[in-house]
Protein backbone atom coordinates (compact mmCIF):
# COMPACT_ATOMS: atom_id res chain seq x y z
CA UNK A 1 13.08 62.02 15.49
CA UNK A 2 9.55 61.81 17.12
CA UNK A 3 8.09 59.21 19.23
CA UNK A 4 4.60 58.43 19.81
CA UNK A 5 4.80 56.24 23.34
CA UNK A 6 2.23 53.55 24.02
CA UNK A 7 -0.57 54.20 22.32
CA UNK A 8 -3.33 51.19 21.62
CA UNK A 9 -2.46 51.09 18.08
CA UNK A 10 -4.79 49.61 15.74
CA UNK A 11 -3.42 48.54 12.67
CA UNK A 12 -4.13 45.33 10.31
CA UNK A 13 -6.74 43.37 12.22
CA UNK A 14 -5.19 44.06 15.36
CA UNK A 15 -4.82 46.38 18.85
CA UNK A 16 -1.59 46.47 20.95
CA UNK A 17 0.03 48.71 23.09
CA UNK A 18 2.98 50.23 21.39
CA UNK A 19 4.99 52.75 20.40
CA UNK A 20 5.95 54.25 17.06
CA UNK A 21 9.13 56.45 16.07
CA UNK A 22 8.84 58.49 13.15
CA UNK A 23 12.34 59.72 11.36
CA UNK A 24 11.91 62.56 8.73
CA UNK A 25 8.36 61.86 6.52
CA UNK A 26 8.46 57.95 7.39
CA UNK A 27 7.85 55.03 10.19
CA UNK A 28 10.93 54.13 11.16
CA UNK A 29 10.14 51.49 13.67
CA UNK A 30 7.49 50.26 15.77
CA UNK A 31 8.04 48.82 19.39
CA UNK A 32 5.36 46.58 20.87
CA UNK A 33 7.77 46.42 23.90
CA UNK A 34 9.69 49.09 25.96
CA UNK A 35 11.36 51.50 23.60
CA UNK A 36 15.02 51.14 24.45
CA UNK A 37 16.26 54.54 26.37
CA UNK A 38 18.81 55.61 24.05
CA UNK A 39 16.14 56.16 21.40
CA UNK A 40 13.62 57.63 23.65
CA UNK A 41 17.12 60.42 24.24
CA UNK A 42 17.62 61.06 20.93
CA UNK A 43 13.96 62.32 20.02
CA UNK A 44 13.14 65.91 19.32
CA UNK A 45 9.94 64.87 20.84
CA UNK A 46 8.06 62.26 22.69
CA UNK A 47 4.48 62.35 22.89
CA UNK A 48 2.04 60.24 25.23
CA UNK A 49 -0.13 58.41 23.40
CA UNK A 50 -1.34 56.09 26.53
CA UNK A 51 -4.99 55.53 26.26
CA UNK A 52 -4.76 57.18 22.94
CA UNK A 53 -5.99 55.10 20.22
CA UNK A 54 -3.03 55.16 16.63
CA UNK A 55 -4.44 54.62 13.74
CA UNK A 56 -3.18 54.96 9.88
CA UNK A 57 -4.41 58.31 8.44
CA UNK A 58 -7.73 57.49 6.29
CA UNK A 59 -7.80 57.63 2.86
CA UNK A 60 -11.11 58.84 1.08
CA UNK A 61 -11.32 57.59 -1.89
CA UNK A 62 -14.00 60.52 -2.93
CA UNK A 63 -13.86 63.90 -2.30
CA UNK A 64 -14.96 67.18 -4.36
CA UNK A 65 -12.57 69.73 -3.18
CA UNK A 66 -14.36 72.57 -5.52
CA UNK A 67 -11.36 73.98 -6.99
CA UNK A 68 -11.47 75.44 -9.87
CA UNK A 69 -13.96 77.78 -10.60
CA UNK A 70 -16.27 76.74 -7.62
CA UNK A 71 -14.00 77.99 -4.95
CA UNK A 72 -16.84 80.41 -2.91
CA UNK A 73 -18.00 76.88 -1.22
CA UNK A 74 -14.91 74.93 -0.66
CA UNK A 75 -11.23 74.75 -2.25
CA UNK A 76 -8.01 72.55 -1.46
CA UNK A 77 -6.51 75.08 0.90
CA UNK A 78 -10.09 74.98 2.92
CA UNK A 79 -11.03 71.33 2.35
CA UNK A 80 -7.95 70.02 3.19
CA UNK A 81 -7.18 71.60 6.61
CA UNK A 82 -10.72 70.26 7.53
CA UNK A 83 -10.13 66.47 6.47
CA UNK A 84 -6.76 66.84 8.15
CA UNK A 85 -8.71 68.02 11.61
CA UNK A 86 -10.77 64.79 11.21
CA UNK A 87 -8.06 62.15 10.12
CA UNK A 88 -7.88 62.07 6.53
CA UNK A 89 -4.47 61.87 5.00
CA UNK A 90 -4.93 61.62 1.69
CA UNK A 91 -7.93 62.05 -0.95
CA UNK A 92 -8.90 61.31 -4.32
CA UNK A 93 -11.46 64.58 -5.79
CA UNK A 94 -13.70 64.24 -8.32
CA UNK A 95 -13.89 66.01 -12.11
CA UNK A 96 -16.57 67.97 -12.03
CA UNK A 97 -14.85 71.20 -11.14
CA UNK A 98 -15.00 74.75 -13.49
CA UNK A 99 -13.37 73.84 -15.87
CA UNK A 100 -14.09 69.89 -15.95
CA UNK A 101 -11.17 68.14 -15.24
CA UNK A 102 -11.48 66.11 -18.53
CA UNK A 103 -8.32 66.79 -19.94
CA UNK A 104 -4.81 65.11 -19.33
CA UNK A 105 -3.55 68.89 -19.46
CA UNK A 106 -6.62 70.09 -16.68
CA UNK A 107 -5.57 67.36 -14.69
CA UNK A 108 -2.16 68.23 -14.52
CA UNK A 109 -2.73 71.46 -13.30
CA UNK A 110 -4.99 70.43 -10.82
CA UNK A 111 -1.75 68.48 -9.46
CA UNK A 112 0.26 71.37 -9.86
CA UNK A 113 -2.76 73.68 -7.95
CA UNK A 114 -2.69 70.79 -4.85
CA UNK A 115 1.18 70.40 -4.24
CA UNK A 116 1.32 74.39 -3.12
CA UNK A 117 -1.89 74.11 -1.75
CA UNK A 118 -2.99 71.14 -0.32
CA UNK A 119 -2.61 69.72 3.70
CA UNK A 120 -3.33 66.18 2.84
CA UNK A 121 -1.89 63.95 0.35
CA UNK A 122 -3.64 63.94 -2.89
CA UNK A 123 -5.01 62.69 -6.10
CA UNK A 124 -7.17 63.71 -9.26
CA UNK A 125 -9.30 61.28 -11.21
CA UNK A 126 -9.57 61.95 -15.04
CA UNK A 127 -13.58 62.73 -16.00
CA UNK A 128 -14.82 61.01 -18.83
CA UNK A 129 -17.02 62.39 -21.61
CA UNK A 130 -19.30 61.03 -24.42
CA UNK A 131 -16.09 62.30 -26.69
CA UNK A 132 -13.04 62.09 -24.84
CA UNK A 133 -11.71 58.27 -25.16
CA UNK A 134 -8.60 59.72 -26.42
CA UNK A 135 -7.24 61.65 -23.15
CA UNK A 136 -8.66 58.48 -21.63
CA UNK A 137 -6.35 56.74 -23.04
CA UNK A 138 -3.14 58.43 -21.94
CA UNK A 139 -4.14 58.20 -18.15
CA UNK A 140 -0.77 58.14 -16.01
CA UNK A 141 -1.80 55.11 -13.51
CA UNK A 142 0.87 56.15 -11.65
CA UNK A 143 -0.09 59.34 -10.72
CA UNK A 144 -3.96 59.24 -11.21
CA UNK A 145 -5.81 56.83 -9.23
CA UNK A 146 -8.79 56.40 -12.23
CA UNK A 147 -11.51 57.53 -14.67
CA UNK A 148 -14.51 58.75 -13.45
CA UNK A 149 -17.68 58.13 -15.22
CA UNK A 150 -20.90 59.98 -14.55
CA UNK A 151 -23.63 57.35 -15.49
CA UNK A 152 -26.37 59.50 -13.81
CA UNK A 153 -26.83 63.36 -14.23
CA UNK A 154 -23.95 65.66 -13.81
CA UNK A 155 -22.68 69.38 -14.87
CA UNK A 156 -21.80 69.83 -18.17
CA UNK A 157 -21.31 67.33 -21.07
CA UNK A 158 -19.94 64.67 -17.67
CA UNK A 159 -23.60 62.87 -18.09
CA UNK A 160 -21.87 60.01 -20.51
CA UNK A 161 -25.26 58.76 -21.43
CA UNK A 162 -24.09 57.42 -25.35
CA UNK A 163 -24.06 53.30 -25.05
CA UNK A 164 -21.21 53.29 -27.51
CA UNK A 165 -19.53 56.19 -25.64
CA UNK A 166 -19.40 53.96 -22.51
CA UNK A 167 -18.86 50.41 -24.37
CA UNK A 168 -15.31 52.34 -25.75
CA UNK A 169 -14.35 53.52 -22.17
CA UNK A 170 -14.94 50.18 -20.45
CA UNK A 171 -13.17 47.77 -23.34
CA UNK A 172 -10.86 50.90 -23.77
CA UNK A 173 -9.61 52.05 -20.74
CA UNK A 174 -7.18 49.72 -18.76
CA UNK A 175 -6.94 51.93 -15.44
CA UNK A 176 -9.81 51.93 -12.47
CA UNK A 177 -12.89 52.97 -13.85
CA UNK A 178 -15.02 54.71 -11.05
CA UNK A 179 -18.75 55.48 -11.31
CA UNK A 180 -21.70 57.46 -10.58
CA UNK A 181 -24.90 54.95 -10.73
CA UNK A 182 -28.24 56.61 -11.40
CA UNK A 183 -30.11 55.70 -14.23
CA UNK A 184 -31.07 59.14 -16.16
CA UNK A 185 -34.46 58.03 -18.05
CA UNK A 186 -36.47 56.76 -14.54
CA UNK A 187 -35.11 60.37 -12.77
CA UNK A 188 -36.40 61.63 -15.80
CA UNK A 189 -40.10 59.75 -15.65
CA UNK A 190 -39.89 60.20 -11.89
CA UNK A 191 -39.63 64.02 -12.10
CA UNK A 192 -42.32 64.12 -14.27
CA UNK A 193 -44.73 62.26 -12.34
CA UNK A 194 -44.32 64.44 -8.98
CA UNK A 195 -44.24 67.41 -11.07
CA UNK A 196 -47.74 66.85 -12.00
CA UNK A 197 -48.47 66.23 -8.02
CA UNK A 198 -46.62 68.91 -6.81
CA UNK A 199 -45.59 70.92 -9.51
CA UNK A 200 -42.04 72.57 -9.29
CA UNK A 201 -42.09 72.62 -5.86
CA UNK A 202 -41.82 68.72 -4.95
CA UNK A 203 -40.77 68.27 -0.99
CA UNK A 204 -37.60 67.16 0.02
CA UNK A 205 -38.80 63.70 1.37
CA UNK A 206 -39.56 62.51 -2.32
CA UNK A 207 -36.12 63.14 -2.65
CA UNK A 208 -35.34 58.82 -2.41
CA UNK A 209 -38.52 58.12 -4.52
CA UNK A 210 -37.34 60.33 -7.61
CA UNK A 211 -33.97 59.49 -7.45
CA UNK A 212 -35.01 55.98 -6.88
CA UNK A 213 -33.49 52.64 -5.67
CA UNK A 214 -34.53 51.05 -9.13
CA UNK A 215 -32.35 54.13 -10.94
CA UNK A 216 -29.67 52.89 -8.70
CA UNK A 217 -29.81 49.74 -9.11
CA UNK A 218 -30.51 49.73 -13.10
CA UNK A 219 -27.40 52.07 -13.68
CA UNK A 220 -24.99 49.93 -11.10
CA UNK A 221 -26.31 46.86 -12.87
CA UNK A 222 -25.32 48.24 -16.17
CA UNK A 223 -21.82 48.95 -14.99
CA UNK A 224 -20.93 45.89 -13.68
CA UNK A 225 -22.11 43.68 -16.75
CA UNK A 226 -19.84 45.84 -19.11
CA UNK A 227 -17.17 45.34 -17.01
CA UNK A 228 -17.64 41.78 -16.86
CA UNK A 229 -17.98 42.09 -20.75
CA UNK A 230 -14.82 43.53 -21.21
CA UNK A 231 -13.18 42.53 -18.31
CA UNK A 232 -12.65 46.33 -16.55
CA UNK A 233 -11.53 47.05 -13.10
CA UNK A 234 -14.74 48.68 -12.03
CA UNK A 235 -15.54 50.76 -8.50
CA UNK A 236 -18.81 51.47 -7.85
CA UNK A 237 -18.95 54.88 -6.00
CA UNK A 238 -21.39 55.78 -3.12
CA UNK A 239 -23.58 52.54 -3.00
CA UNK A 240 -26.63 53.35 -1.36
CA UNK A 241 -29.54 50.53 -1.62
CA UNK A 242 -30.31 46.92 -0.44
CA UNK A 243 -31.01 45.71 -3.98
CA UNK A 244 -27.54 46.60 -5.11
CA UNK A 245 -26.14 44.27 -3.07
CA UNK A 246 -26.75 41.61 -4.65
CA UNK A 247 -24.82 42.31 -7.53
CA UNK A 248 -21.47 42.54 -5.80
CA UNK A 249 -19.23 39.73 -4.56
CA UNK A 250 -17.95 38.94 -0.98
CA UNK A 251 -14.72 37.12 -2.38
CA UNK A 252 -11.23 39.09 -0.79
CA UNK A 253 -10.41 42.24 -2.54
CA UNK A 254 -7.28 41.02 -4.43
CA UNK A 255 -9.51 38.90 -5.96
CA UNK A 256 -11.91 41.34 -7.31
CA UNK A 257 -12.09 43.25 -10.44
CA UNK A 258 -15.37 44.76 -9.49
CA UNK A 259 -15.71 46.72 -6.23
CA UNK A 260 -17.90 48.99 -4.14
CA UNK A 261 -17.82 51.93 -1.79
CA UNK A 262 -20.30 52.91 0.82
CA UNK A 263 -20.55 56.64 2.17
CA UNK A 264 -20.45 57.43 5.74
CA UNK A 265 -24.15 59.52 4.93
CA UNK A 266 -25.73 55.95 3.63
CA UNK A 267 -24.07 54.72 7.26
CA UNK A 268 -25.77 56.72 9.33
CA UNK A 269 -28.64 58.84 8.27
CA UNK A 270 -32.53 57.71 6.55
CA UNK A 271 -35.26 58.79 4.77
CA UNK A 272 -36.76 59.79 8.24
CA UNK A 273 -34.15 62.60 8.51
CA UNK A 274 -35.26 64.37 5.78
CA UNK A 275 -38.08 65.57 8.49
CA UNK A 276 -35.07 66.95 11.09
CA UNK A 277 -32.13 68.03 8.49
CA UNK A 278 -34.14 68.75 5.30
CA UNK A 279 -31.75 69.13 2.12
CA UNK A 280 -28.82 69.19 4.68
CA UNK A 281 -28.64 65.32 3.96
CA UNK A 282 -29.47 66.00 0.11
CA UNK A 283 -27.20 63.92 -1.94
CA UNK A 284 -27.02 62.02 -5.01
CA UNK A 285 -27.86 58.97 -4.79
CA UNK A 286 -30.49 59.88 -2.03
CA UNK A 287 -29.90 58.78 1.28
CA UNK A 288 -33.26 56.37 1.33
CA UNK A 289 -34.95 53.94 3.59
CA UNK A 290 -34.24 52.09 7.21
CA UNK A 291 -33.86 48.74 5.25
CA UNK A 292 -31.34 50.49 2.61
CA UNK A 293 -29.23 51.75 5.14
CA UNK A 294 -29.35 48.41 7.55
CA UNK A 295 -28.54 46.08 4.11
CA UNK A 296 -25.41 48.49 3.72
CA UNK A 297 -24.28 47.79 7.36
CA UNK A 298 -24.74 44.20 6.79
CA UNK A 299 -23.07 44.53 3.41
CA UNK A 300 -19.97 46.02 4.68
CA UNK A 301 -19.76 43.43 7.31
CA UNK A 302 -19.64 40.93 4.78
CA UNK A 303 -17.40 42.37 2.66
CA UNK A 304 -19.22 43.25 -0.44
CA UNK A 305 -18.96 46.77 0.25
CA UNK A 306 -14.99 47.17 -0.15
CA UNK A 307 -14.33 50.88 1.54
CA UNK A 308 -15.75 53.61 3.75
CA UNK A 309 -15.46 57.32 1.74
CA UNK A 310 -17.46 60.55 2.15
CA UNK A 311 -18.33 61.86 -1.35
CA UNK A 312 -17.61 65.29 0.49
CA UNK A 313 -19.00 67.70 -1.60
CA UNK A 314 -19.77 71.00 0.04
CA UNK A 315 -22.54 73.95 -0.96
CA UNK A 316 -23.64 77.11 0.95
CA UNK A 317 -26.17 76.54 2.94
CA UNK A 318 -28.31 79.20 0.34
CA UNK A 319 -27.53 76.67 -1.90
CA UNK A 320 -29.25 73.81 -0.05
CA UNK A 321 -32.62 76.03 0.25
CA UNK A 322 -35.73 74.79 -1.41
CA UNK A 323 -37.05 71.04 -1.98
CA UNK A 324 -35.49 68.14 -4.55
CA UNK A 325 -35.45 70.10 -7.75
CA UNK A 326 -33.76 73.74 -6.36
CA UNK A 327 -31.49 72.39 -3.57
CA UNK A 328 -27.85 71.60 -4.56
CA UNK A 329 -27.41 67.89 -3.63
CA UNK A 330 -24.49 67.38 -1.44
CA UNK A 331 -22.51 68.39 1.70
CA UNK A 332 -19.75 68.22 3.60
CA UNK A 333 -18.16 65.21 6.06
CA UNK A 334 -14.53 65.04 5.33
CA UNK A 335 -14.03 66.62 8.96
CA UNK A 336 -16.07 63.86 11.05
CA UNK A 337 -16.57 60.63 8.85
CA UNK A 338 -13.59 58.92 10.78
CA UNK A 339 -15.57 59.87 14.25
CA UNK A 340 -19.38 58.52 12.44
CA UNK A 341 -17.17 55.48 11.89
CA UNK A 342 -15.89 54.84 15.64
CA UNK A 343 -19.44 56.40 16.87
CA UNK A 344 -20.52 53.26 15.38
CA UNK A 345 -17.95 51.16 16.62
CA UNK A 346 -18.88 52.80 19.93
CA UNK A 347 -22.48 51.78 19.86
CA UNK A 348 -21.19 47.84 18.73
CA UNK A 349 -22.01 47.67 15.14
CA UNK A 350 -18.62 47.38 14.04
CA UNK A 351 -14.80 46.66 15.43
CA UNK A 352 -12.59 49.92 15.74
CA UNK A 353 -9.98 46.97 13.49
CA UNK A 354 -12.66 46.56 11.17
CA UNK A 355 -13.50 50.55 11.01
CA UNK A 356 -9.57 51.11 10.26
CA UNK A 357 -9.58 48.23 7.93
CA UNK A 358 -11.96 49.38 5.60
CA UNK A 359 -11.35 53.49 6.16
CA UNK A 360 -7.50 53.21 5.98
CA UNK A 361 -5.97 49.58 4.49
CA UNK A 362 -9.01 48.21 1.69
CA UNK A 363 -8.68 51.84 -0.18
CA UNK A 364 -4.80 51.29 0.07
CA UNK A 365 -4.63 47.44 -1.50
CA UNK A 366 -7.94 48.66 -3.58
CA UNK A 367 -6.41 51.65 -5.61
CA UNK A 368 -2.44 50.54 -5.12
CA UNK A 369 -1.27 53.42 -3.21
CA UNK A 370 2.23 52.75 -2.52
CA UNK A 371 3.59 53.17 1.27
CA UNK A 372 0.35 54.26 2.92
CA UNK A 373 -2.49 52.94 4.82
CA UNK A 374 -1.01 50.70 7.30
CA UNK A 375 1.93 51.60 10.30
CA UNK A 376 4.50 49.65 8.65
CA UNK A 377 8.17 50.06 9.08
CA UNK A 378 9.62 52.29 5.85
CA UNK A 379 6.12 53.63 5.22
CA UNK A 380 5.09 57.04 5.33
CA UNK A 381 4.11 58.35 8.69
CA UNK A 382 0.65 59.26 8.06
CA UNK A 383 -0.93 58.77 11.53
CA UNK A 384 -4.17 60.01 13.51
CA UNK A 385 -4.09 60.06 17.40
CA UNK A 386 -7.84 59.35 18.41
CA UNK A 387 -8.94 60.23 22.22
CA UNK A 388 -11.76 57.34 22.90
CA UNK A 389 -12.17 59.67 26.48
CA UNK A 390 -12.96 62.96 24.82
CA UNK A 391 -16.08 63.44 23.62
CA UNK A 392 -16.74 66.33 20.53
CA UNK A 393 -19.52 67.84 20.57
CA UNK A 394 -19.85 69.34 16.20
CA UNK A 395 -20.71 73.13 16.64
CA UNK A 396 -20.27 76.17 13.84
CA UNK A 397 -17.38 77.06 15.87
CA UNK A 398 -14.98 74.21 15.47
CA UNK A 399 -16.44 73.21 11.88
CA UNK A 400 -13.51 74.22 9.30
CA UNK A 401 -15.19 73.68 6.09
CA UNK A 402 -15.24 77.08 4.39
CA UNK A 403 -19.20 76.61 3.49
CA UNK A 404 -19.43 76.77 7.33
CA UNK A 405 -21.72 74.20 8.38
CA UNK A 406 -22.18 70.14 8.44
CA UNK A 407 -25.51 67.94 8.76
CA UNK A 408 -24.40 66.33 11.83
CA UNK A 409 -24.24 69.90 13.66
CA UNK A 410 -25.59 69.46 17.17
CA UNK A 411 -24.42 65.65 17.05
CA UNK A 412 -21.85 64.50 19.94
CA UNK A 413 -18.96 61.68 19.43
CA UNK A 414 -17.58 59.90 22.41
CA UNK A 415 -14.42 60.55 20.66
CA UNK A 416 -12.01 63.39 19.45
CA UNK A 417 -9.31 63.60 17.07
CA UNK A 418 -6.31 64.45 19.06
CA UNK A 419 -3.65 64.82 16.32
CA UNK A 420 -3.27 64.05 12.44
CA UNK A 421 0.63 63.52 11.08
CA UNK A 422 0.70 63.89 7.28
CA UNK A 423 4.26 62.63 6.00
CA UNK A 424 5.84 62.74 9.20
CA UNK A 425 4.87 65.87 10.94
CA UNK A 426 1.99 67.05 12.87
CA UNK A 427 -0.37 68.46 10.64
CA UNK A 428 -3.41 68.96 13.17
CA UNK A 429 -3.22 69.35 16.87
CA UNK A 430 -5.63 69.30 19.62
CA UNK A 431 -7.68 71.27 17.67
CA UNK A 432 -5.89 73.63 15.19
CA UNK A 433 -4.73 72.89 11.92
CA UNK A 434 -0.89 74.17 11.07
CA UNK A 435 -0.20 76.54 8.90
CA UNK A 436 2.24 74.35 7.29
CA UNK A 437 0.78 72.27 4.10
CA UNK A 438 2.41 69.00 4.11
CA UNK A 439 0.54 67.21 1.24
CA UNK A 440 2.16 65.01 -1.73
CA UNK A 441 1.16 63.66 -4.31
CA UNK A 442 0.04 59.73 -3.97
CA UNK A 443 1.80 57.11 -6.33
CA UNK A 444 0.39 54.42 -7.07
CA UNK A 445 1.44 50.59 -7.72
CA UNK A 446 -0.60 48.37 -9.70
CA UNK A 447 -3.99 50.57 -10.36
């Protein structure tokens, strides 16, 4: 038995001082009193938590983890120790791997891949084609937490771009259907227009003007009315401008069918970054003005955005050279998106309950993963020990990602990650990762 001894823990809308025992991979009770002395005996080990914040371990609902066939920027092994080191417990990574993950059979193996490889618990979504409705189909929705449709460019044949193609998948397809929102044609019309300014050089800055908040919102717009059509359980993925918001709905999430997630990049960086970080903050869809990123604050607040995730999706830093049409879009965060999160709560805009509520619990109740994302008696012990005293300072030499670098290098948190527990034991500690991989699959209950 181990016993972590009066922490502030903040769990379901609410801080205490308490203290938590863990038995084997699970909670097995939680004091809010003096723990009783025969207990406190009988533990292998008792830790002191006091002025420790406790937390459950955050669930990131995107992630591209690069294996296979990408594996020289990132892989499960490498990508998982870091989201350990910054609080992440468990993940859900994208298709668009080497192979495509498109397959029932590629998926499987993916599974297979994770469970010898993986520190965090994890999950695969199921990539949808123009031609695959069929694997589609067969989706396990116990074991796979959705289909993920590109609706905006991708690698391969993942750009599912035929209107009868996506009319099959959303009236077809009864699992969570998770997209990408850009719309292809004004990229398209966009690229061609700067081209002629600039010609194949076009400067990073125009990055949020090509890529534009009317190819967002077109594309999410799209989405949500064939979902209403055919009545689909829809998550928008990486939300990232004002005028999006007002297609989504502020009702609870157990009442939605249609919901949204906002990326900890669209939280906390603008369009006047570009200047400072370049194609460091070059994602898809484009980080993009003040306004967009203040409307997504406010929309999280209110509860039309649904849960925090990272879209982690890590390149070499060769990779990220040149302006919008030769950089790789993308980058890493898994490691620090749960300290951007309490930086913020730090600075006022948000409650460290609300942070854990939407980082930890919404992508829990969203998705359906069974015995995770709260401290609950008989649930898995997937914890995170935060030190509100410490601050952490992001430098090359404590950044784990195996590409070796993160656009908030340089930046300083007034808080650390102490420790991570993944299923019961300590999977990060005071800054080293075991060696030890204690990742699981996730189950899920009613995705």
């Amino acid at each position: 038995m181990l016993l972590i001894n009066k922490a502030t823990v903040i769990n379901e809308g609410e801080s205490f001082i308490g203290s938590v025992l863990i038995e084997g991979e699970r909670v097995s009770q939680v004091f809010r009193n003096e723990v009783p002395e025969r207990i406190m005996n009988a533990c292998e080990r008792v830790i002191d938590a006091r002025g420790l914040y406790l937390i459950p371990g955050v669930i990131d609902d995107q992630v591209h983890f690069r294996e296979p066939g990408l594996t020289h920027k990132g892989d499960i092994f490498s990508e998982s120790r870091a989201a350990v080191a910054g609080g992440v417990t468990s993940y859900m990574e994208m298709p668009n791997t080497n192979p495509q993950t498109v397959t029932n059979d590629a998926l499987i193996r993916k599974l297979e891949m994770a469970a010898e490889r993986s520190a965090a618990n994890f999950s695969f979504y199921l990539g949808a084609t123009n031609d695959n409705i069929n694997e589609l189909r067969k989706v396990d929705k116990k074991h796979v937490c959705g289909v993920k449709v590109f609706m905006g460019a991708s690698t391969g044949n993942m750009l599912v771009d035929n209107e009868r193609s996506l009319q099959q998948i959303f009236a077809e397809v009864d699992s969570l259907i998770a997209t990408h929102c850009e719309k292809e044609e004004i990229i398209r019309d966009n690229v061609d227009l700067y081209k002629k300014k600039f010609g194949e050089d076009i400067p990073i800055e125009y990055h949020p003007v090509i890529r534009s908040a009317e190819a967002c919102y077109q594309s999410s717009a799209q989405a949500i009315e064939l979902a209403d059509k055919y009545g689909s359980r829809l998550h928008v993925l990486h939300l990232s401008t004002a005028r999006e918001m007002s297609l989504l709905s502020n009702s609870s999430l157990e009442d939605k069918k249609i919901t949204g997630e906002v990326c900890v990049h669209h939280l906390w960086f603008t369009e006047e970054d570009y200047e400072r970080l370049g194609a460091r903050i070059k994602w898809n869809p484009a980080i993009k003005s003040v306004g967009d990123r203040d409307a997504l604050r406010d929309a999280l607040t209110e509860g039309k955005l649904d849960v925090i995730a990272t879209d982690h999706a890590p390149h070499l830093l060769t990779e990220k050279e040149g302006g919008c049409l030769k950089a790789a879009s993308g980058g890493p965060l898994v490691q620090h998106s749960l300290q951007v999160m309490m930086e913020l709560a730090h600075d006022g805009l948000y409650l460290r309950e609300f942070v854990v509520d939407k980082m930890c619990h919404a992508p829990a109740r969203l998705f359906g993963v069974k015995d995770r994302g709260f401290i609950r008696e008989g649930y898995f012990a997937d914890l995170v020990l935060i030190n509100p005293a410490e601050s952490f300072k992001v430098k090359t030499e404590n950044i784990l990602y195996k590409c070796g670098w993160s656009p908030f290098e340089g930046e300083t948190f007034h808080n650390t990650i102490s420790k991570t527990f993944v299923n019961g034991q300590i999977a990060f500690e005071d800054g080293v990762v075991s060696e030890k991989l204690y990742g699981k699959a996730l189950e899920f209950e009613n995705n």
